[in-house]
N, C-alpha and C. Protein backbone atom coordinates (compact mmCIF):
# COMPACT_ATOMS: atom_id res chain seq x y z
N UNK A 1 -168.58 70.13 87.17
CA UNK A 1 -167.83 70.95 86.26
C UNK A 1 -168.06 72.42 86.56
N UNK A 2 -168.22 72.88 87.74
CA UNK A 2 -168.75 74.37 88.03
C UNK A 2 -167.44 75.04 87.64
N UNK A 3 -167.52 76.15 87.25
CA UNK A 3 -166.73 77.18 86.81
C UNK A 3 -165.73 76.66 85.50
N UNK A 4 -165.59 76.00 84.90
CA UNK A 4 -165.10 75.25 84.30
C UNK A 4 -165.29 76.06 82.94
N UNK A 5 -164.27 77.16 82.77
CA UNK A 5 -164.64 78.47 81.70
C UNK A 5 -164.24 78.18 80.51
N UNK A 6 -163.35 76.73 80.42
CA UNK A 6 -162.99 76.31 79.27
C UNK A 6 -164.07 75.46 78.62
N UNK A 7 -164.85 74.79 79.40
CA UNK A 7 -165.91 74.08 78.49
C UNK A 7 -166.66 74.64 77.76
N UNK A 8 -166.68 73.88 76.09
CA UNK A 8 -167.80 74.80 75.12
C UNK A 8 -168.51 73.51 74.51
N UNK A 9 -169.29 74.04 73.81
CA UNK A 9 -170.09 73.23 73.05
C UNK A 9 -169.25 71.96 72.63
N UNK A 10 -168.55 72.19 72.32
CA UNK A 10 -167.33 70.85 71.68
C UNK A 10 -167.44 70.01 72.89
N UNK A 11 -167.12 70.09 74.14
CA UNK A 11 -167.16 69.10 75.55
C UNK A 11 -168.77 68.33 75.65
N UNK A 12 -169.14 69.24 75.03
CA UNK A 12 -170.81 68.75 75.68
C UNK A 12 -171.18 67.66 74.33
N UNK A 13 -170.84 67.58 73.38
CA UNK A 13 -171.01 67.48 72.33
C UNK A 13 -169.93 65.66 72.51
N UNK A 14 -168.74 65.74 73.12
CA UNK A 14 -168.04 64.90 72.81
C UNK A 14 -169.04 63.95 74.41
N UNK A 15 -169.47 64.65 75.06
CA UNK A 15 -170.14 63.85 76.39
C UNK A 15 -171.18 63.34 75.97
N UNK A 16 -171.55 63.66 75.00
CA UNK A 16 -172.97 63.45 74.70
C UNK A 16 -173.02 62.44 73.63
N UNK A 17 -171.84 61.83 73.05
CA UNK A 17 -172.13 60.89 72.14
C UNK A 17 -171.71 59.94 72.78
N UNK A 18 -171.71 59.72 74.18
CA UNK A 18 -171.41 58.35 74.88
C UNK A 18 -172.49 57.81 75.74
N UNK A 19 -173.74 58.92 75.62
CA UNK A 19 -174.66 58.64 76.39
C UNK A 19 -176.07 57.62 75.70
N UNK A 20 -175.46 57.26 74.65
CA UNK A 20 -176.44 56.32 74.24
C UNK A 20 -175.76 54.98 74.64
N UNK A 21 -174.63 54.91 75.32
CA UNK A 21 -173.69 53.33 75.46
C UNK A 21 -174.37 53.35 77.27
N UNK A 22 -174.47 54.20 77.79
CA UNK A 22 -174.28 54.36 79.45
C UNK A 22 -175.88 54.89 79.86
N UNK A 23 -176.75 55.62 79.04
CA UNK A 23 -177.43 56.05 79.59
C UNK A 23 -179.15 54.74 79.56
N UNK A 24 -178.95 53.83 79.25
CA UNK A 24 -180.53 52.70 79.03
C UNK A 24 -180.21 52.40 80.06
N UNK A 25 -179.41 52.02 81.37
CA UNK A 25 -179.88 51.31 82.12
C UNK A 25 -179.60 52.12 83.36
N UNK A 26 -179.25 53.39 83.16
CA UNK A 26 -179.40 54.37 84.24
C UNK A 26 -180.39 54.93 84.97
N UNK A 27 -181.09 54.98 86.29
CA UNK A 27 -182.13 55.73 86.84
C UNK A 27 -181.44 57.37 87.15
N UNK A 28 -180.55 57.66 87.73
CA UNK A 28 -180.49 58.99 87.88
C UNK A 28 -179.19 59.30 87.41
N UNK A 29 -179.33 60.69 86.46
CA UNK A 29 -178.39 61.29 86.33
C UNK A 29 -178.73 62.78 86.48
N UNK A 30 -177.26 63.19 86.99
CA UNK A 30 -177.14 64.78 87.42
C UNK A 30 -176.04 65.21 86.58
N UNK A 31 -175.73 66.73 85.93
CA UNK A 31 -175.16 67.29 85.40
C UNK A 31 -174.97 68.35 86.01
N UNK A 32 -173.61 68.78 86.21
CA UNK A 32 -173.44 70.30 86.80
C UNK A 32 -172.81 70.80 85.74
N UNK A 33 -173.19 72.36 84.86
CA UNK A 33 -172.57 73.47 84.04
C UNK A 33 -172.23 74.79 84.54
N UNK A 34 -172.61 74.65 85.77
CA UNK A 34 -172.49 75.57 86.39
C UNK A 34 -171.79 76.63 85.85
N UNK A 35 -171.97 77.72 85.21
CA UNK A 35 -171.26 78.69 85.39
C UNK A 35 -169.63 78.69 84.03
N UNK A 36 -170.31 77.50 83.76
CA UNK A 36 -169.57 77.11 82.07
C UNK A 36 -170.28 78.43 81.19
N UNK A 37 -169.78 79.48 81.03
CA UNK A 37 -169.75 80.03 80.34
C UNK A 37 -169.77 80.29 78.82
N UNK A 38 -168.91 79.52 78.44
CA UNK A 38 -168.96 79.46 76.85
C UNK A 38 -170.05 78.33 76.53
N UNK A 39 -170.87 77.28 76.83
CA UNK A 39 -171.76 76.76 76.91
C UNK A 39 -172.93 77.87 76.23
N UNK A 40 -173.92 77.24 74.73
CA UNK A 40 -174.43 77.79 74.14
C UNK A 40 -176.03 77.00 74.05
N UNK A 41 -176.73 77.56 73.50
CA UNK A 41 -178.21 76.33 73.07
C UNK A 41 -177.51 75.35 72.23
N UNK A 42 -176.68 75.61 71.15
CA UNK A 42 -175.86 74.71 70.99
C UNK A 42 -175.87 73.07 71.63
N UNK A 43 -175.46 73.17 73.02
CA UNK A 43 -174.75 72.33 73.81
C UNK A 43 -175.99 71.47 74.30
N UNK A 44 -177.17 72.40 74.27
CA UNK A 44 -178.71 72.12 74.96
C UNK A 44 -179.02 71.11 73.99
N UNK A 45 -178.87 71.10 72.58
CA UNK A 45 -179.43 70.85 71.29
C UNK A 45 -178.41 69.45 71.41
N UNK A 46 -177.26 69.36 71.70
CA UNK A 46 -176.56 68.37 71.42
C UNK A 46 -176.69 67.25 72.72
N UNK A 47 -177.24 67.70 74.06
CA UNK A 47 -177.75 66.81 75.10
C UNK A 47 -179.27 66.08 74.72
N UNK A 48 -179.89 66.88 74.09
CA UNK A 48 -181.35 66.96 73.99
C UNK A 48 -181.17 65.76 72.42
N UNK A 49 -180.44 65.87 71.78
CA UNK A 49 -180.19 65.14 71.05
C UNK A 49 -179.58 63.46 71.68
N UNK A 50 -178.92 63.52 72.27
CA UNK A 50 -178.57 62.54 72.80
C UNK A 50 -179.26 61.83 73.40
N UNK A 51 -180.09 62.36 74.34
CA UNK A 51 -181.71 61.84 74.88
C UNK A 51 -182.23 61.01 73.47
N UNK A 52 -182.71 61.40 72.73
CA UNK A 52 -183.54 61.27 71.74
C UNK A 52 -183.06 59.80 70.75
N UNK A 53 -181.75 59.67 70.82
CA UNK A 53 -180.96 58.29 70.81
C UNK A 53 -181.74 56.98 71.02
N UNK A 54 -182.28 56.86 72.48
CA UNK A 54 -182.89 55.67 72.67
C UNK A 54 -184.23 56.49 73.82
N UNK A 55 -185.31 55.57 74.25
CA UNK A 55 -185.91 55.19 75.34
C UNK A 55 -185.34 55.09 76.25
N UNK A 56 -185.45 55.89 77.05
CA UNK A 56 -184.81 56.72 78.81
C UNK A 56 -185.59 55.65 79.83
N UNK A 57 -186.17 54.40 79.65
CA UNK A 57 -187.32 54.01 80.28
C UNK A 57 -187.27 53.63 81.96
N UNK A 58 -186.01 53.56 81.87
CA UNK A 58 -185.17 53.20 83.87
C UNK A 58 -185.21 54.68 84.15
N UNK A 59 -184.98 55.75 83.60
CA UNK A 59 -183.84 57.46 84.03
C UNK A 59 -185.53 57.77 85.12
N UNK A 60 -185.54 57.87 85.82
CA UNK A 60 -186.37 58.45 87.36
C UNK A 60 -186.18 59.87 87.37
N UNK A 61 -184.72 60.33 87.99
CA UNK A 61 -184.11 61.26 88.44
C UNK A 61 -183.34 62.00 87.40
N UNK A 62 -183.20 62.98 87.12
CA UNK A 62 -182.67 63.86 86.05
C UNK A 62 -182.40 65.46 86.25
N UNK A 63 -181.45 65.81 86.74
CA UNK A 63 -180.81 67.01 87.38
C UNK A 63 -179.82 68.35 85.89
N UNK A 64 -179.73 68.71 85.99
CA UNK A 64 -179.43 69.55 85.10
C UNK A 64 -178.84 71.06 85.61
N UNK A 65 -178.20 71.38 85.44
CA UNK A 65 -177.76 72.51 86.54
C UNK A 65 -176.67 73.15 85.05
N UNK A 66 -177.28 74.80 84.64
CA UNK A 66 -176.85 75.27 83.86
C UNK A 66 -176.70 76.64 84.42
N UNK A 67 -176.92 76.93 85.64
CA UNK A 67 -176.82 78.20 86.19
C UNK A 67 -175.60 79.00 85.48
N UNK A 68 -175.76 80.24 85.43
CA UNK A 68 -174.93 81.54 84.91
C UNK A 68 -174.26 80.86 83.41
N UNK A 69 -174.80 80.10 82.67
CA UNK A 69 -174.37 80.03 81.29
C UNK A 69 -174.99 81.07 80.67
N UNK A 70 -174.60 82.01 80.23
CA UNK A 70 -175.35 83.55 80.45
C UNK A 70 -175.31 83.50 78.66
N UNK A 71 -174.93 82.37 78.26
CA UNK A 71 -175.62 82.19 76.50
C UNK A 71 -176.69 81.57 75.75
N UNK A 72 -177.21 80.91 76.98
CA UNK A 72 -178.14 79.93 76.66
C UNK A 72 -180.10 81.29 76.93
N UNK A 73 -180.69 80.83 75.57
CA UNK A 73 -181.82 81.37 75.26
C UNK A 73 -182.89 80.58 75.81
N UNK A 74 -184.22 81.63 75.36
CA UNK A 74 -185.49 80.68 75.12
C UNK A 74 -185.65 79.25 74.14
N UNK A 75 -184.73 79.53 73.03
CA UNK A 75 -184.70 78.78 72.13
C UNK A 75 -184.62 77.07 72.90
N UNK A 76 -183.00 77.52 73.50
CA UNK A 76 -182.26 76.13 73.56
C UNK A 76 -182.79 75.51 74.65
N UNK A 77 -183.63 75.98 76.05
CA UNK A 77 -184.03 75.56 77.13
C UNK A 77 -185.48 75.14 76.70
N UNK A 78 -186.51 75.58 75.84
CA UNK A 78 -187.39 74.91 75.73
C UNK A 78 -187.72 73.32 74.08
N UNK A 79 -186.21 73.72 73.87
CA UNK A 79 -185.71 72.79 72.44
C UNK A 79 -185.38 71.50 73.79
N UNK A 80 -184.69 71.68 74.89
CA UNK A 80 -184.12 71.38 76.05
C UNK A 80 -185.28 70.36 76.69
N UNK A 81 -186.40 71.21 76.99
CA UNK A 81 -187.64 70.24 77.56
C UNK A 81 -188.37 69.88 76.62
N UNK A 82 -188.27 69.79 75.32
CA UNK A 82 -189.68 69.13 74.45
C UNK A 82 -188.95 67.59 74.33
N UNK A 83 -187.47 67.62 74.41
CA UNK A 83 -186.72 66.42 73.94
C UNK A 83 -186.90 65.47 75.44
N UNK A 84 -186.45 66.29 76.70
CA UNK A 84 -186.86 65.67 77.93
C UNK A 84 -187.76 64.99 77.53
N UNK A 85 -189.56 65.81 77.83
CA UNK A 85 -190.58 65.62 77.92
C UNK A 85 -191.25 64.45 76.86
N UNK A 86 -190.07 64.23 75.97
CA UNK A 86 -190.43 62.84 74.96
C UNK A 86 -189.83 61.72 74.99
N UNK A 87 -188.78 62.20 75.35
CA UNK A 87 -187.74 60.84 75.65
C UNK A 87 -188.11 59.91 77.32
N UNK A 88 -188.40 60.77 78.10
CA UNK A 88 -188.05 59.77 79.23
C UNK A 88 -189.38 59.86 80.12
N UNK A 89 -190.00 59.03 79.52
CA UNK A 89 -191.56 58.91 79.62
C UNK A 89 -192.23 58.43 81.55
N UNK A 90 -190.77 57.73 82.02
CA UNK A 90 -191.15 57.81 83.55
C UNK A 90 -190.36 58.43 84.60
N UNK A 91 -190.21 59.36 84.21
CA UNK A 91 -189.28 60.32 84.85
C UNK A 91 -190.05 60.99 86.18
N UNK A 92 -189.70 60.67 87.59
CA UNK A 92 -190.31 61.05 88.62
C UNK A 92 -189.91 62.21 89.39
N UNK A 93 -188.37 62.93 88.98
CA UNK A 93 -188.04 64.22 89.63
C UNK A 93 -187.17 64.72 88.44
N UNK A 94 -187.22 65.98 88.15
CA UNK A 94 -186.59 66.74 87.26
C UNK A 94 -186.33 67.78 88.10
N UNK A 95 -184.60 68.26 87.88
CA UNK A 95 -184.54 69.90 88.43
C UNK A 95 -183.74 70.18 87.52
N UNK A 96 -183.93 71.64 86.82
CA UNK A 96 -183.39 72.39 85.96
C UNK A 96 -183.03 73.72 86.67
N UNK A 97 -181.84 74.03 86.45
CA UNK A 97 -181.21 75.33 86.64
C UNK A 97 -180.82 75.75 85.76
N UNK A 98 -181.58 77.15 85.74
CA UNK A 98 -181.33 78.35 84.69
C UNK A 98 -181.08 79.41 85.24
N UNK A 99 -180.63 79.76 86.78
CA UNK A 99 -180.47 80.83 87.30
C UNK A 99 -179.22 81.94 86.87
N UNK A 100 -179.52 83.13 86.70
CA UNK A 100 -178.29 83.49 85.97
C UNK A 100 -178.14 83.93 84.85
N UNK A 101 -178.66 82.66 83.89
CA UNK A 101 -178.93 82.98 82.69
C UNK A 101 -179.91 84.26 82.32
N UNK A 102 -179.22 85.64 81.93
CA UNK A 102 -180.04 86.38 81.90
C UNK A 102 -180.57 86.77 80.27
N UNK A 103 -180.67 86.03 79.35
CA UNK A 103 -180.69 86.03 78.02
C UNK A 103 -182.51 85.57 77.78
N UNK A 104 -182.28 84.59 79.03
CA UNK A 104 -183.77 84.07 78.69
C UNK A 104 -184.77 84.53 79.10
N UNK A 105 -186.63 84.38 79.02
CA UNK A 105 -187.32 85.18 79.02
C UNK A 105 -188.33 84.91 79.37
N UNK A 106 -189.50 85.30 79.78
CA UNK A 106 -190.63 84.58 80.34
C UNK A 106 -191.01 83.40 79.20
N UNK A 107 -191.02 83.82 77.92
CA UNK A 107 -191.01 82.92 76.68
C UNK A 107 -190.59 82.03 76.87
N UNK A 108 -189.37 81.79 77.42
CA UNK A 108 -189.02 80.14 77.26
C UNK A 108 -189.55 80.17 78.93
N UNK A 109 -189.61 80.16 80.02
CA UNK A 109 -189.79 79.46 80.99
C UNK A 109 -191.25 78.83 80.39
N UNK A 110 -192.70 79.80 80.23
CA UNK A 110 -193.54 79.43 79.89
C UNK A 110 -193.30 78.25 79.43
N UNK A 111 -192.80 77.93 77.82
CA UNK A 111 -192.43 77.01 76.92
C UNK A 111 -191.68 75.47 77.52
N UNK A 112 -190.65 75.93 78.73
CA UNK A 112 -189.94 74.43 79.19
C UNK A 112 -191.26 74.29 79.83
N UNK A 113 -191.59 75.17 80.61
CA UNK A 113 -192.81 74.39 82.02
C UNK A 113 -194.03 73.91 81.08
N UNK A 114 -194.66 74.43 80.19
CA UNK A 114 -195.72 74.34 79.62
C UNK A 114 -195.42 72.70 78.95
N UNK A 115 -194.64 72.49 78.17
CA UNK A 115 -194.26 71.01 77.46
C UNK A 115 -194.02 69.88 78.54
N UNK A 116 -193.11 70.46 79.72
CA UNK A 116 -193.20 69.39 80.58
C UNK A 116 -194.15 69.07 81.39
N UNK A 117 -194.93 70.07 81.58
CA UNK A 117 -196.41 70.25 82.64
C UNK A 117 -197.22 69.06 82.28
N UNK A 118 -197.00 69.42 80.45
CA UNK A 118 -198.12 68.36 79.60
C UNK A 118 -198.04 67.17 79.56
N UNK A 119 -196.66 66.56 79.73
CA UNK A 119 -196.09 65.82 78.77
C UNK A 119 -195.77 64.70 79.76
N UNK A 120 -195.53 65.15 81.15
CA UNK A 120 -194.54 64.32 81.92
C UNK A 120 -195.67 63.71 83.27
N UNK A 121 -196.18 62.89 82.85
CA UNK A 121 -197.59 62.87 83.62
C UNK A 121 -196.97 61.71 85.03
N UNK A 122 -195.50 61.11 84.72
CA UNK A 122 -195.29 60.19 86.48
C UNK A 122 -193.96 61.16 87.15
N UNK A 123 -194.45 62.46 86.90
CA UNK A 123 -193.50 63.29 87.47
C UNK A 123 -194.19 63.74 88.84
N UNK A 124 -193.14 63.53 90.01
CA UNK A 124 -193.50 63.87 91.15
C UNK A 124 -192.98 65.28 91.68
N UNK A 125 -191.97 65.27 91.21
CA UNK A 125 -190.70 66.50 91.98
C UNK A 125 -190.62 67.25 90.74
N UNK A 126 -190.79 68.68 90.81
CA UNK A 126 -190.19 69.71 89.38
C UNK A 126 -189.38 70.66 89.76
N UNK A 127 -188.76 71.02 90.21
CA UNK A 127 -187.75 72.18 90.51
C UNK A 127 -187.42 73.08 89.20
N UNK A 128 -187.77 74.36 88.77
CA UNK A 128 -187.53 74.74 87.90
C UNK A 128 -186.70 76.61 88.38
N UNK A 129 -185.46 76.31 88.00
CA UNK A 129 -185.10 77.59 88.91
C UNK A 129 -184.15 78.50 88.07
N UNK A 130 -184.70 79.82 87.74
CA UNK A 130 -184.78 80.53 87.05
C UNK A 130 -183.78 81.64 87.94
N UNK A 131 -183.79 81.92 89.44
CA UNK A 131 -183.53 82.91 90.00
C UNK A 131 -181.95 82.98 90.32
N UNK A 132 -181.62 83.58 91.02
CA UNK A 132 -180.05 83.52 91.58
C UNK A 132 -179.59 82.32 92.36
């Protein structure tokens, strides 16, 4: 969905209430927001919610790509990893993109890395990318 300037919270929101039918017997899923603009913590809150639905206990692989959503905070990215970091207890590679996003702050990187650091103990791979 890169550049995709029409997607808002409402898209993420209507994607996200189908992921409790599709997502128990999934090992990897990837998301591209690339650059979805109108995309808010909002949208973070309504994925992170959706997680929280059931036990992630197959999901391995888990990709996330929110680069230049230039609305998304500290708030919604570490609201973002506490729901990860509880829901999907054998999760072996996570990559998050936040590059772009210039709203957010050492506060939340601390906050996503710090909860998942703790939390996600059969994690092999972390990619956490903040930069351009």
């Amino acid at each position: 969905m890169i550049r995709c300037e029409a997607i808002t919270d409402k898209g993420i929101e209507f994607l996200a209430q189908d992921f409790p039918q599709i997502l128990p017997n999934m090992k990897l899923l990837s998301l591209n927001f690339k650059e979805c603009k109108k995309i808010t913590d909002k949208a973070l809150e309504q994925l992170g919610m959706s997680l929280c639905l059931q036990e992630l206990d197959l999901l391995e692989n888990l990709s996330l790509d929110f680069g230049w959503c230039k609305q998304l905070s500290d708030s919604g990215i570490s609201q973002l990893g506490f729901q990860i970091s509880n829901q999907v207890p054998n999760l072996k590679s996570l990559k998050l993109n936040f590059g772009g996003c210039n709203v957010i702050t050492d506060d939340g990187l601390t906050q996503i890395a710090s909860v998942i650091l703790k939390s996600l103990n059969s994690l092999l791979k972390l990619s956490l990318n903040f930069g351009w």
